[in-house]
Protein backbone atom coordinates (compact mmCIF):
# COMPACT_ATOMS: atom_id res chain seq x y z
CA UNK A 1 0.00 0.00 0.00
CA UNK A 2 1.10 3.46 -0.90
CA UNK A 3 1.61 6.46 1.70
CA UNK A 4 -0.40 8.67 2.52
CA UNK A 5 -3.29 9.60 0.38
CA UNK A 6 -5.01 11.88 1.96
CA UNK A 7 -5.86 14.46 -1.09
CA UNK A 8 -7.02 11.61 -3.01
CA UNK A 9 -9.18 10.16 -0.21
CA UNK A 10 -10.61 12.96 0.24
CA UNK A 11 -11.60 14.11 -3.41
CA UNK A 12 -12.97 10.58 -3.60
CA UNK A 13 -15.25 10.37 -0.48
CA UNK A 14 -16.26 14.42 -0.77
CA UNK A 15 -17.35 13.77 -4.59
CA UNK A 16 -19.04 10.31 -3.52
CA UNK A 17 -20.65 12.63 -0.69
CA UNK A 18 -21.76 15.30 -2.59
CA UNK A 19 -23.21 13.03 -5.28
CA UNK A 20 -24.95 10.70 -2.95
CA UNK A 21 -26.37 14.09 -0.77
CA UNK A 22 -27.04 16.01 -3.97
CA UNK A 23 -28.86 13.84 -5.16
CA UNK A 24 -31.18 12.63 -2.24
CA UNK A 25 -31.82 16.47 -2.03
CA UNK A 26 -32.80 16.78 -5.42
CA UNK A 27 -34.97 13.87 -5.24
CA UNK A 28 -36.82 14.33 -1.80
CA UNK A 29 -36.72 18.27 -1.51
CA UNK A 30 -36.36 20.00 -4.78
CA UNK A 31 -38.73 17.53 -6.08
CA UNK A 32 -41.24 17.81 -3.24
CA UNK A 33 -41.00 21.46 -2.85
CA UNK A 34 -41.75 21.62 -6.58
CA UNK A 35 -44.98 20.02 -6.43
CA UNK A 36 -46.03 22.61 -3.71
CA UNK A 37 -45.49 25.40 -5.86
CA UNK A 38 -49.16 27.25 -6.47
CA UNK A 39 -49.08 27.29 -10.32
CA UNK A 40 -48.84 24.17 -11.95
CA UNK A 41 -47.40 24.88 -14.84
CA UNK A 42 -44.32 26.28 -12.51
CA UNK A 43 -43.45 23.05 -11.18
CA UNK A 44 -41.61 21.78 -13.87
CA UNK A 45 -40.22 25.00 -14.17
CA UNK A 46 -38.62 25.44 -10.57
CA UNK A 47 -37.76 21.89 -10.50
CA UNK A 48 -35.56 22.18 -14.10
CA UNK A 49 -34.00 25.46 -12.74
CA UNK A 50 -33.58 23.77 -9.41
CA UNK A 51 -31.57 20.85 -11.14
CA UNK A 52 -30.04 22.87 -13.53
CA UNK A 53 -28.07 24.89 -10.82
CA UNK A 54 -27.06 21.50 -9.58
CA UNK A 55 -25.68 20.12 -12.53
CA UNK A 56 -22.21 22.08 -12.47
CA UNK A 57 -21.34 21.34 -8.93
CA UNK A 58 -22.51 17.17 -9.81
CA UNK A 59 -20.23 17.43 -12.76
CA UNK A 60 -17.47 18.56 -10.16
CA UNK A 61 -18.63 15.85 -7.78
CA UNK A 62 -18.15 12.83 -10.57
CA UNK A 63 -14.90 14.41 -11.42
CA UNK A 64 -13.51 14.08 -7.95
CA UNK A 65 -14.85 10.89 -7.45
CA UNK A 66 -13.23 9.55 -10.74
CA UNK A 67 -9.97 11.62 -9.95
CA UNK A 68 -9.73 10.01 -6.33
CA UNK A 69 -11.37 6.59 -6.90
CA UNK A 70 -8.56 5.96 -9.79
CA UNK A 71 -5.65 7.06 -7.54
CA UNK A 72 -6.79 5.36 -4.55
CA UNK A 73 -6.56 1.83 -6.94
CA UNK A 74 -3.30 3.17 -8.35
CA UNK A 75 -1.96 3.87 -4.95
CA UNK A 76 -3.49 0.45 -3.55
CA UNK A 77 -2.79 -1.54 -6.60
CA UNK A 78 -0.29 -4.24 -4.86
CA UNK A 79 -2.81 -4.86 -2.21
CA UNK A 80 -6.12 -5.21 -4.82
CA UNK A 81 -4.07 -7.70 -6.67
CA UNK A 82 -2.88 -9.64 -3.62
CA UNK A 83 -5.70 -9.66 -1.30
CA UNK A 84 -8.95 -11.79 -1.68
CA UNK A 85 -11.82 -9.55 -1.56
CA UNK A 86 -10.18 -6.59 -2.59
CA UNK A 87 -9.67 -7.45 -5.96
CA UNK A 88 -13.85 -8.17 -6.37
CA UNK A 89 -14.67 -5.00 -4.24
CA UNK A 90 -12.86 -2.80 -6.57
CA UNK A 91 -14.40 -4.15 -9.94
CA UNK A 92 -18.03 -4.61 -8.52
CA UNK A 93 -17.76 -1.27 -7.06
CA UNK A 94 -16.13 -0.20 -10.64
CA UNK A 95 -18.69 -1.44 -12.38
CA UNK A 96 -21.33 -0.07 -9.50
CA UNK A 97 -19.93 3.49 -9.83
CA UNK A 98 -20.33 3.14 -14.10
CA UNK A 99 -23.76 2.61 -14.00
CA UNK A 100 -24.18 5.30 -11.14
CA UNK A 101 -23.00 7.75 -13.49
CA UNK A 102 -24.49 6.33 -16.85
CA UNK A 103 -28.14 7.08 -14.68
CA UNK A 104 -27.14 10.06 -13.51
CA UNK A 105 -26.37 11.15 -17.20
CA UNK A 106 -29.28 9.59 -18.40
CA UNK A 107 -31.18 11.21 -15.84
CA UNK A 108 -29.76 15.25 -16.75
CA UNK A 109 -30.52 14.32 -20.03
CA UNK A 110 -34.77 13.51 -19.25
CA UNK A 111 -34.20 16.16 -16.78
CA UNK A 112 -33.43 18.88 -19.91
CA UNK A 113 -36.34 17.71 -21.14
CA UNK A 114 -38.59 18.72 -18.56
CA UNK A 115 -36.43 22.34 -18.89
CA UNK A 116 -36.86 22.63 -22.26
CA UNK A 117 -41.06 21.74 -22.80
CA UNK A 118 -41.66 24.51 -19.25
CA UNK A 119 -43.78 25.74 -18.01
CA UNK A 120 -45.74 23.10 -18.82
CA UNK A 121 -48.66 21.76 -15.98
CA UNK A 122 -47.82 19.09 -14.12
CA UNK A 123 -48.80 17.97 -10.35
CA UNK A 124 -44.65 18.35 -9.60
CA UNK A 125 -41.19 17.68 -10.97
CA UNK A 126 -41.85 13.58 -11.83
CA UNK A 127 -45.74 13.54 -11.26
CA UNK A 128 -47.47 14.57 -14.78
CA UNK A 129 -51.41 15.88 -14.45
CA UNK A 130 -54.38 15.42 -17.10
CA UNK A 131 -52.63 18.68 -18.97
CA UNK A 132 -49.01 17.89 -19.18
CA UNK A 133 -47.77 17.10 -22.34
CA UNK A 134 -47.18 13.72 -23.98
CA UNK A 135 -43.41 13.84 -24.26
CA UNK A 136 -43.05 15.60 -20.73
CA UNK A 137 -44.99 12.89 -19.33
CA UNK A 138 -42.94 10.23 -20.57
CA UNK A 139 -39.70 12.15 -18.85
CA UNK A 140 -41.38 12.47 -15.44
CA UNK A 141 -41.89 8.61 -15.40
CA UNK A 142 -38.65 7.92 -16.21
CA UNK A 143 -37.71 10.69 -13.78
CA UNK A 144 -39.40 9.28 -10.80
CA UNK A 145 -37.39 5.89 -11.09
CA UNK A 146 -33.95 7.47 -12.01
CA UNK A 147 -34.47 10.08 -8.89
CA UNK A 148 -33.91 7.30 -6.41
CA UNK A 149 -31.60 5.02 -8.66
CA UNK A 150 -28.51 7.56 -8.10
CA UNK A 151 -28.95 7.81 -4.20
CA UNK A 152 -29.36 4.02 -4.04
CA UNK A 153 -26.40 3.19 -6.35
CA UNK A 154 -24.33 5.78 -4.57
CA UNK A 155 -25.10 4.44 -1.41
CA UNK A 156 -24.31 1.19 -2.43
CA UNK A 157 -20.56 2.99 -2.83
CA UNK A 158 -20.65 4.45 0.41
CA UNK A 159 -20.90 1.31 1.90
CA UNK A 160 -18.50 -0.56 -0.34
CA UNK A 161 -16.26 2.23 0.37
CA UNK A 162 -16.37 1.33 4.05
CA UNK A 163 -16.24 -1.80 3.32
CA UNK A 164 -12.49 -1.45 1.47
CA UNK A 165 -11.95 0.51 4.42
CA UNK A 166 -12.42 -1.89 6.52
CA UNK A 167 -10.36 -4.48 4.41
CA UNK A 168 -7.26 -2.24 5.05
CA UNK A 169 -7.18 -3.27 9.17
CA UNK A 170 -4.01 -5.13 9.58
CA UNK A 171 -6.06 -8.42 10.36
CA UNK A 172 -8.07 -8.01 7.45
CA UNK A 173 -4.86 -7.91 5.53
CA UNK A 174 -3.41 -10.56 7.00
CA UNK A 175 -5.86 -13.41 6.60
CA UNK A 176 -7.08 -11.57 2.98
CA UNK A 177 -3.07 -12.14 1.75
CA UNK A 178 -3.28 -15.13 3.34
CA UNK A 179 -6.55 -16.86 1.64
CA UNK A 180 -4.86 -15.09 -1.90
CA UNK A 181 -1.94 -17.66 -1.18
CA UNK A 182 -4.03 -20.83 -0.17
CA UNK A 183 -6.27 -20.19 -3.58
C-alpha cells in the first residue's frame, strides 16, 4: 500500500458525498418542494432550474470521485491484486460506480427535457397531471425511477467504500493475503 493519500481520499469520499447528498436532495426536496409550488405549470419549471443549478457542482462531484477513486486503486494496486476480496470490491464497485453515473447522465438528459417543454402543468417535478404534455410525461416517469436510482447506487458505494476501508485493518490484511496464497 502506498503512503499517505489523503488528497485523493478525500476528493474521492467528498465527490461520492456530494453526489450521494445532492442527489437525495434533489430527489426528496427539490422535487417535493416543486410540487407545492401554487401554479402548476411552474413546477416543472422550478424543478428544471432547481436541477439545472445542480448540474455544475454534480459534474465537479463525478470528477472528484473519478480523480480520487482511480488514484486510490493506483496507490493500492499491490494490495487489490494480492488480497482476496479486494480485488472483487474494486471491480463490482467499478462497475457499481459506471452505472451510477451512466443514470445520472441519463437522468440530466430527461431532466433537460422537462427544462426545455416549461412551463408546462404538471402535479410536480416527476408527477405529470391530465394537462401535461405527452413527451413531458414520458420524462417524469422515467424521472421518478432514475431520482432514487442515483442515491441508491451511490449508497451502495458508500458502503462498499467502508467496506475497502475496513479491508485495510491489519487483520483483514493478514488473513485476505493469506486466503490469496491458499487459492
Amino acid at each position: 500500500m502506498a503512503g499517505r493519500q489523503t488528497v485523493i481520499r478525500t476528493l474521492h469520499d467528498a465527490g461520492l458525498a456530494a453526489w450521494f447528498g445532492g442527489s437525495l436532495f434533489g430527489a426528496v426536496g427539490l422535487n417535493g418542494a416543486a410540487a407545492a409550488v401554487n401554479d402548476p405549470s411552474d413546477r416543472t419549471k422550478v424543478a428544471a432550474a432547481g436541477w439545472a443549478k445542480w448540474a455544475p457542482a454534480q459534474v465537479v462531484a463525478l470528477a472528484a470521485h473519478t480523480v480520487g477513486g482511480v488514484g486510490l486503486i493506483a496507490g493500492n494496486s499491490g494490495r487489490v491484486a494480492a488480497q482476496s476480496g479486494a480485488r472483487s470490491n474494486t471491480a463490482l464497485k467499478a462497475v457499481i460506480t459506471l452505472a451510477a453515473m451512466g443514470v445520472t447522465a441519463y437522468s440530466g438528459l430527461e431532466g433537460a427535457k422537462l427544462g426545455k417543454n416549461s412551463p408546462t402543468p404538471a402535479e410536480g417535478a416527476t408527477e405529470p397531471s391530465a394537462q401535461t404534455s405527452h413527451e413531458v410525461a414520458q420524462a417524469q416517469q422515467r424521472l421518478k425511477v432514475l431520482q432514487w436510482s442515483i442515491p441508491v447506487l451511490t449508497g451502495v458505494l458508500l458502503v462498499m467504500s467502508a467496506q475497502q476501508g475496513e479491508q485495510q485493518k491489519p487483520k483483514e490484511l493478514a488473513k485476505g493475503l493469506l486466503k490469496s496464497v491458499r487459492s
